[in-house]
Protein backbone atom coordinates (compact mmCIF):
# COMPACT_ATOMS: atom_id res chain seq x y z
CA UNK A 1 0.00 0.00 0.00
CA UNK A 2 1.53 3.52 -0.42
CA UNK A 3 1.26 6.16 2.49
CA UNK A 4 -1.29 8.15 0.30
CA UNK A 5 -4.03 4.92 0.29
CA UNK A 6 -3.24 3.90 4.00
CA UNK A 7 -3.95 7.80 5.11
CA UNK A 8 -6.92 7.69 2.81
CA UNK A 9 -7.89 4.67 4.51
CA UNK A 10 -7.79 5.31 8.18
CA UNK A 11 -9.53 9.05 7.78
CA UNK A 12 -12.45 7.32 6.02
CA UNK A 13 -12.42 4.74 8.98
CA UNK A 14 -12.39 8.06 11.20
CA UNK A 15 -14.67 9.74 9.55
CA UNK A 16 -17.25 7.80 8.17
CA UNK A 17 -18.02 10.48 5.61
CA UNK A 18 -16.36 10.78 2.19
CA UNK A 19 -16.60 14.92 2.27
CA UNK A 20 -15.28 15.14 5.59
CA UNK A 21 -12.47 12.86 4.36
CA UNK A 22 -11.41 14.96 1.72
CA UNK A 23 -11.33 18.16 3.16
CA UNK A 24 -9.31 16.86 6.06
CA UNK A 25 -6.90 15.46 3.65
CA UNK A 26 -7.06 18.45 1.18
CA UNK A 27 -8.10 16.16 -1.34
CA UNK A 28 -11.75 16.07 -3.53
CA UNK A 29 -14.09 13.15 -2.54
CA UNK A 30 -13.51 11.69 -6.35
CA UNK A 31 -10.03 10.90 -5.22
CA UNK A 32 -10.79 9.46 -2.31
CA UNK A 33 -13.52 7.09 -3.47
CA UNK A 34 -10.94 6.44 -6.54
CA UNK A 35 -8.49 5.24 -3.69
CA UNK A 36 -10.64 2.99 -1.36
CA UNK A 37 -12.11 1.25 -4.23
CA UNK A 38 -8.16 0.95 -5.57
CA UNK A 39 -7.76 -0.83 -2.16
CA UNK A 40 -10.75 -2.98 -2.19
CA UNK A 41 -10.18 -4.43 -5.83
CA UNK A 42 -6.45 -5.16 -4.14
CA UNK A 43 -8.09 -6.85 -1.23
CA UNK A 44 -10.75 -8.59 -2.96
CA UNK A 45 -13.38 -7.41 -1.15
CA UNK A 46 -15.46 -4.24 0.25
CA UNK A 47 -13.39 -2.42 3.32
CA UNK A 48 -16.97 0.03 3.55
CA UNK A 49 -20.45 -0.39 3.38
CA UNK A 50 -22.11 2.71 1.74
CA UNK A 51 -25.65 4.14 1.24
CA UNK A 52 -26.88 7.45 0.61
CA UNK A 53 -27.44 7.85 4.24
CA UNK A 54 -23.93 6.26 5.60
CA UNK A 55 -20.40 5.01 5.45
CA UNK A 56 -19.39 1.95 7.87
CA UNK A 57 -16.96 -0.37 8.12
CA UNK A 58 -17.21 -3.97 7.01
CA UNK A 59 -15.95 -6.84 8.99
CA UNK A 60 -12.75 -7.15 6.97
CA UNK A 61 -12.34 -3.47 7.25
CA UNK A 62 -12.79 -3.17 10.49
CA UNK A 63 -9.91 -5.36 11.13
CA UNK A 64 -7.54 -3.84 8.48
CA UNK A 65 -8.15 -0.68 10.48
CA UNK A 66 -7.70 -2.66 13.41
CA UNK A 67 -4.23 -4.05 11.83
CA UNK A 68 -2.84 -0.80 10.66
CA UNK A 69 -4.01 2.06 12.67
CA UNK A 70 -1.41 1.42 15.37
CA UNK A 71 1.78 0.88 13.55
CA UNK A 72 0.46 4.53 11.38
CA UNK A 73 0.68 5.89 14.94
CA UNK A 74 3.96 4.15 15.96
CA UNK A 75 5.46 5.14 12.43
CA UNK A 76 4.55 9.06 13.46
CA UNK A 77 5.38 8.74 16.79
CA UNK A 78 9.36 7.60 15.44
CA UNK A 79 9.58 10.39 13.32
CA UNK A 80 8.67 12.80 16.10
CA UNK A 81 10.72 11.29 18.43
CA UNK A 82 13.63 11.32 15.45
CA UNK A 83 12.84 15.27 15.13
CA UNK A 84 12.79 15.85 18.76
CA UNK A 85 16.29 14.16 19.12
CA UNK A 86 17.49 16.29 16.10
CA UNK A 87 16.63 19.53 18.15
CA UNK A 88 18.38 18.32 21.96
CA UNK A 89 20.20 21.16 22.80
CA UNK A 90 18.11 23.86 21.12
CA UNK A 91 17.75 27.21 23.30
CA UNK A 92 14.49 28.60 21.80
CA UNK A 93 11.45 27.24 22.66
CA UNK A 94 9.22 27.20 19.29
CA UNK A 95 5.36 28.32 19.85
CA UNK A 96 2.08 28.79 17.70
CA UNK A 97 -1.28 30.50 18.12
CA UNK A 98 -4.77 30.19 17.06
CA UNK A 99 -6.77 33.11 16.75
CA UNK A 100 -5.81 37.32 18.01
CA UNK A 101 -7.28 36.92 21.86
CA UNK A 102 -4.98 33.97 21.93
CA UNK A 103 -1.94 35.24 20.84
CA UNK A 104 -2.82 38.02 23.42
CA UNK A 105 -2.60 35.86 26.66
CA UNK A 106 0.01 33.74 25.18
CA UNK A 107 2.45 37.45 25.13
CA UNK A 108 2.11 37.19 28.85
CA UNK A 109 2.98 33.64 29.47
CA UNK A 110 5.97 33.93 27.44
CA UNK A 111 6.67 37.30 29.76
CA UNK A 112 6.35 35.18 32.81
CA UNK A 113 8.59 32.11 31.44
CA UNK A 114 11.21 34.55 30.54
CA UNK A 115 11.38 35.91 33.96
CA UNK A 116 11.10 32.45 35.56
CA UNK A 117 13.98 31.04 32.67
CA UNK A 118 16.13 34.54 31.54
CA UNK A 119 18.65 32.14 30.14
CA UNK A 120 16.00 30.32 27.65
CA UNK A 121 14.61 31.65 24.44
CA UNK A 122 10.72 31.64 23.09
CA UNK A 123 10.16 32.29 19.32
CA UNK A 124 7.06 33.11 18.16
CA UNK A 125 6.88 30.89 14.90
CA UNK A 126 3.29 31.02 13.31
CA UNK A 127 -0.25 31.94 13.53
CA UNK A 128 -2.13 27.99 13.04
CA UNK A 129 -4.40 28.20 9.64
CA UNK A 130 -8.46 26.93 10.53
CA UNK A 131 -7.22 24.43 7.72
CA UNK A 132 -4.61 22.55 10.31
CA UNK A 133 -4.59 23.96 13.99
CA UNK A 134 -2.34 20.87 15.31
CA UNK A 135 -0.49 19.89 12.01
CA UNK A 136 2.45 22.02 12.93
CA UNK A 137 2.52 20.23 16.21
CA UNK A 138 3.37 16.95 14.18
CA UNK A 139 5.36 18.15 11.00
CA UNK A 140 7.79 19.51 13.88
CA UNK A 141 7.39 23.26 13.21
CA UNK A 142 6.46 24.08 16.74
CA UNK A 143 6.89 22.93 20.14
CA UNK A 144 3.78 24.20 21.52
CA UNK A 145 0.31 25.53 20.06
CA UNK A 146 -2.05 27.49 21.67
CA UNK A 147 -5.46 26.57 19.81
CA UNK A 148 -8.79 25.63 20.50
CA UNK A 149 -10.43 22.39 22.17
CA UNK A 150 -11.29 20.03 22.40
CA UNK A 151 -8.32 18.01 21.17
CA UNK A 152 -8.47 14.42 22.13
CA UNK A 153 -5.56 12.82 19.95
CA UNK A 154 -3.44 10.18 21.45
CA UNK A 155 -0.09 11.46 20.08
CA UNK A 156 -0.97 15.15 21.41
CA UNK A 157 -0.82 16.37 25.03
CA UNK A 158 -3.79 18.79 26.29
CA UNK A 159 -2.26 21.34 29.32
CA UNK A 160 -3.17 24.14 30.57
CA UNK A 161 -6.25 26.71 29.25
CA UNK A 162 -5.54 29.86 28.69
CA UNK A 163 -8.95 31.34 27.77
CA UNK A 164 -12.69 30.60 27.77
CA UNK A 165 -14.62 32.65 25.61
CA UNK A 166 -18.65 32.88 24.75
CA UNK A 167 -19.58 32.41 20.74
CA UNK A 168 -21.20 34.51 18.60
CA UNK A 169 -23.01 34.79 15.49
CA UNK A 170 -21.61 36.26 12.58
CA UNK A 171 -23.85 37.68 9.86
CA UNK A 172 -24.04 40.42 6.92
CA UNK A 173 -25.12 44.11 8.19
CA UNK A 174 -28.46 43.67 6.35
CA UNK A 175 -29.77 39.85 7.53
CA UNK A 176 -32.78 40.08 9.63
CA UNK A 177 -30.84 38.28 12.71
CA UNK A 178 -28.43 41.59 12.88
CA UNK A 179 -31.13 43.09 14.51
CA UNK A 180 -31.31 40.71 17.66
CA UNK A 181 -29.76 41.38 20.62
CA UNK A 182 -29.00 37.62 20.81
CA UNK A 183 -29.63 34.66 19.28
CA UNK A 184 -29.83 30.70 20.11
CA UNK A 185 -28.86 27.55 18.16
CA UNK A 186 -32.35 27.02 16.86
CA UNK A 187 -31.99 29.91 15.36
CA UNK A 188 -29.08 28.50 12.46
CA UNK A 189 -32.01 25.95 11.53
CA UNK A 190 -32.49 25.89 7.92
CA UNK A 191 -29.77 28.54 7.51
CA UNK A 192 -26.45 28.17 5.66
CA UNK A 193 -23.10 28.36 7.86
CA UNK A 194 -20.39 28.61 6.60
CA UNK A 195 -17.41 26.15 8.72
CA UNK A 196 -13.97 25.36 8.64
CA UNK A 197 -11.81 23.59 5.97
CA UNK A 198 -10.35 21.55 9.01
CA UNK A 199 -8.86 18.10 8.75
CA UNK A 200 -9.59 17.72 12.40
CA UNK A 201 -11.76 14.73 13.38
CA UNK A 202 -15.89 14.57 13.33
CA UNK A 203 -16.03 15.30 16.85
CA UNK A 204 -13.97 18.34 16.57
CA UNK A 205 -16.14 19.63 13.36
CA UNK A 206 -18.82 19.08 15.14
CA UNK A 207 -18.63 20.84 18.41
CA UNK A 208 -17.48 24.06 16.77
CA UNK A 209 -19.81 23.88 13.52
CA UNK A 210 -22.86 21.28 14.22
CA UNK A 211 -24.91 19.94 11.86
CA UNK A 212 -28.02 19.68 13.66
CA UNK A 213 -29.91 22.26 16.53
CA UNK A 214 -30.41 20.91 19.65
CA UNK A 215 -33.69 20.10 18.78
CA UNK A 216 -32.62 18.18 15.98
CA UNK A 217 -33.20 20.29 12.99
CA UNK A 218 -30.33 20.36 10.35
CA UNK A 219 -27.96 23.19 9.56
CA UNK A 220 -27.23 23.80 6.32
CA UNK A 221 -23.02 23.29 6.03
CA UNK A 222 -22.17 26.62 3.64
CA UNK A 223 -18.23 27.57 2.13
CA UNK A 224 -15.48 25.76 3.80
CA UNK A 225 -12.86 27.92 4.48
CA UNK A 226 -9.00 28.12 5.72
CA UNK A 227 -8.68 31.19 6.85
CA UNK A 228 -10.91 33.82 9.38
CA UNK A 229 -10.74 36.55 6.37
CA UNK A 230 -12.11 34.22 3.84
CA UNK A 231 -14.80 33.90 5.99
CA UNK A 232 -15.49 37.47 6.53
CA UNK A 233 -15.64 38.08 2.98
CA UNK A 234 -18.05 35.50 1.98
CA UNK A 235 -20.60 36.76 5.10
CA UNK A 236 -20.00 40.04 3.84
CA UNK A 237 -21.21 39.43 0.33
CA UNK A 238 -24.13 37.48 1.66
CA UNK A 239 -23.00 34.08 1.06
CA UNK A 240 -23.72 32.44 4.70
CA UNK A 241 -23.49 32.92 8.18
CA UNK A 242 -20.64 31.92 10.48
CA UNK A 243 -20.61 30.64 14.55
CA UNK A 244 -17.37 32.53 15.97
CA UNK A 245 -15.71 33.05 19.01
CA UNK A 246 -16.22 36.27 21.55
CA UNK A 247 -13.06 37.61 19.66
CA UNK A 248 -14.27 37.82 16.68
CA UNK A 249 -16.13 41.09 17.52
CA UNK A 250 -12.87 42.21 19.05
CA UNK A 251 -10.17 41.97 16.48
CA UNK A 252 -12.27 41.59 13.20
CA UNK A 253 -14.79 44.83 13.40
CA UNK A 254 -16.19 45.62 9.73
CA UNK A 255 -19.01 47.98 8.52
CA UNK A 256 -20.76 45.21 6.64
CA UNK A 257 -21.00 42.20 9.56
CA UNK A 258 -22.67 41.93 12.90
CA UNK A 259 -21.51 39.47 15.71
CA UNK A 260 -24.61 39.07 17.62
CA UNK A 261 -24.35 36.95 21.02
CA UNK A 262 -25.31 33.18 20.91
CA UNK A 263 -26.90 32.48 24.16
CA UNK A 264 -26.85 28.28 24.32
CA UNK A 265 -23.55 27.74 22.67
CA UNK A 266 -21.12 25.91 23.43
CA UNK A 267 -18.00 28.07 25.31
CA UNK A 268 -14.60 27.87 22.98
CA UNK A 269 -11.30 27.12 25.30
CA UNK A 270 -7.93 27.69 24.03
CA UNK A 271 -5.06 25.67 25.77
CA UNK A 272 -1.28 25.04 25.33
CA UNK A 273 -1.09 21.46 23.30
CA UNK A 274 1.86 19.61 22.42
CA UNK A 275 3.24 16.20 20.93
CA UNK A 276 3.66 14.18 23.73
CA UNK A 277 6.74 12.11 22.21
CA UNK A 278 8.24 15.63 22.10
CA UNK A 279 7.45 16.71 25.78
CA UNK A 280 10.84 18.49 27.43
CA UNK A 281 11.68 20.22 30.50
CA UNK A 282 10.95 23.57 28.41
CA UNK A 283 7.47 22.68 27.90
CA UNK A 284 6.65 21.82 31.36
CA UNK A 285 7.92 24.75 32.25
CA UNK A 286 6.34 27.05 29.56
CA UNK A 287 3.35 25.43 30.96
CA UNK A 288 3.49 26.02 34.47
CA UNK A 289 3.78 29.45 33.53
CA UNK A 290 0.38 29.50 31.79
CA UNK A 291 -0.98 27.97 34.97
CA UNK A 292 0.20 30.51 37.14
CA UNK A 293 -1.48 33.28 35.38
CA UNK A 294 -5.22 34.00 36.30
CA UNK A 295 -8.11 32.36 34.07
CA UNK A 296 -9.76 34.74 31.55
């Protein structure tokens, strides 16, 4: 098998949905059914049972996942461990950010780890895309990233949070919602929202951009983007509505959206991650240094 069908592989497995596949591996969903049927012609028989409503996992694909999904992890885990070895000795502590407001609190735990270590360096290295928040974490571009939860990976590390903020609703000047002084999840019913280009897992996808309201009526899934400015522009033109964090009223003011208050949903945390095969006595200590500061 080459790497390209095995990753194809497991994120279907993970995902269950052929969409969500290919936008987590930047691919279209033509490829990736191209690729799983590749593999099942190879095997000799179906690895997924598919209907217009669902993708599962047959028996034999259930254990090929079974058979393969932990030496894919061990395989990543070596090379991180390789990469970490390859930096022993390095005086600057590399760090990432997701999103203004976090970049904001993560200035002052680098002021306190500075003045706690004034012998060890922190570098700043990159602003995480909505397309990958935790890639960087395992291509070995940063040590630590600040970004959102929930991340429940067994390669990554969760610490500390650095900041709980309340969501809001994004929406052109003009729509009738801009009006309200707040707004609840029923309220998205029907309507198309626009979501993240992520190739995090379902259950990340769909605690920040669900598909249904509580009461079980579907939301329409709008543009995928990368960015927070791509976003911006399509609600600007009218293209869809966006769920957003408190700090998007903050940092991204414009005269043609309105970030209206979403009273039911769900709170956004930010928190330090990192790869736990590249944990180091920096880390910890970069870490205790968020945990001395007060929650915001």
């Amino acid at each position: 098998m080459e790497r390209h069908e095995i990753e194809a592989f497991l994120a279907l497995a993970q995902e269950l949905h052929f969409r969500r596949t290919a936008e987590r591996l930047h691919l279209s969903s033509g490829r990736i059914s191209q690729t799983i049927a590749k593999l099942e012609r190879r095997i000799g028989s179906p690895l997924f049972e598919r209907s217009s409503r669902q993708v599962r996992l047959t028996e034999i694909g259930r254990r090929l996942y079974d058979d393969i999904a932990p030496h894919h992890r061990a395989i990543g885990e070596a090379f991180a461990r390789a990469a970490s070895a390859a930096h022993v000795g390095r005086d600057a502590l590399r760090v990432g950010f997701l999103g203004p407001a976090t970049g904001a609190v993560l200035s002052r735990v680098i002021g306190v780890y500075r003045d706690r270590h004034p012998g060890l360096e922190v570098r700043v290295t990159m602003e995480a895309p909505l397309s990958n928040h935790v890639g960087a974490l395992r291509e070995g571009e940063v040590d630590v990233m600040a970004t959102m939860l929930p991340v429940e990976e067994p390669d990554l590390v969760t610490g500390p949070v650095l900041l709980r903020e309340g969501r809001v609703l994004a929406v052109p000047s003009g729509h009738r919602l801009a009006e309200r002084e707040h707004v609840v999840l029923e309220d998205l019913a029907d309507r198309t929202v626009i979501h993240a280009a992520s190739p995090a897992p379902a259950y990340w996808q769909e605690y920040h951009h669900p598909s249904r309201t509580p009461a079980g009526r579907p939301i329409h899934r709008g543009p995928a983007v990368d960015t927070v400015q791509a976003a911006l522009t399509l609600i600007g033109a009218g293209l869809g509505i966006a769920v957003a964090t408190a700090q998007a009223g903050q940092y991204f003011r414009r005269p043609d959206i309105v970030y209206v208050p979403i009273l039911d949903g769900a709170p956004a945390d930010f928190a330090l991650v990192w790869s736990a095969a590249h944990e180091s006595e920096q880390i910890r200590a970069f870490a205790a240094a968020a945990r001395s500061l007060p929650a915001r």
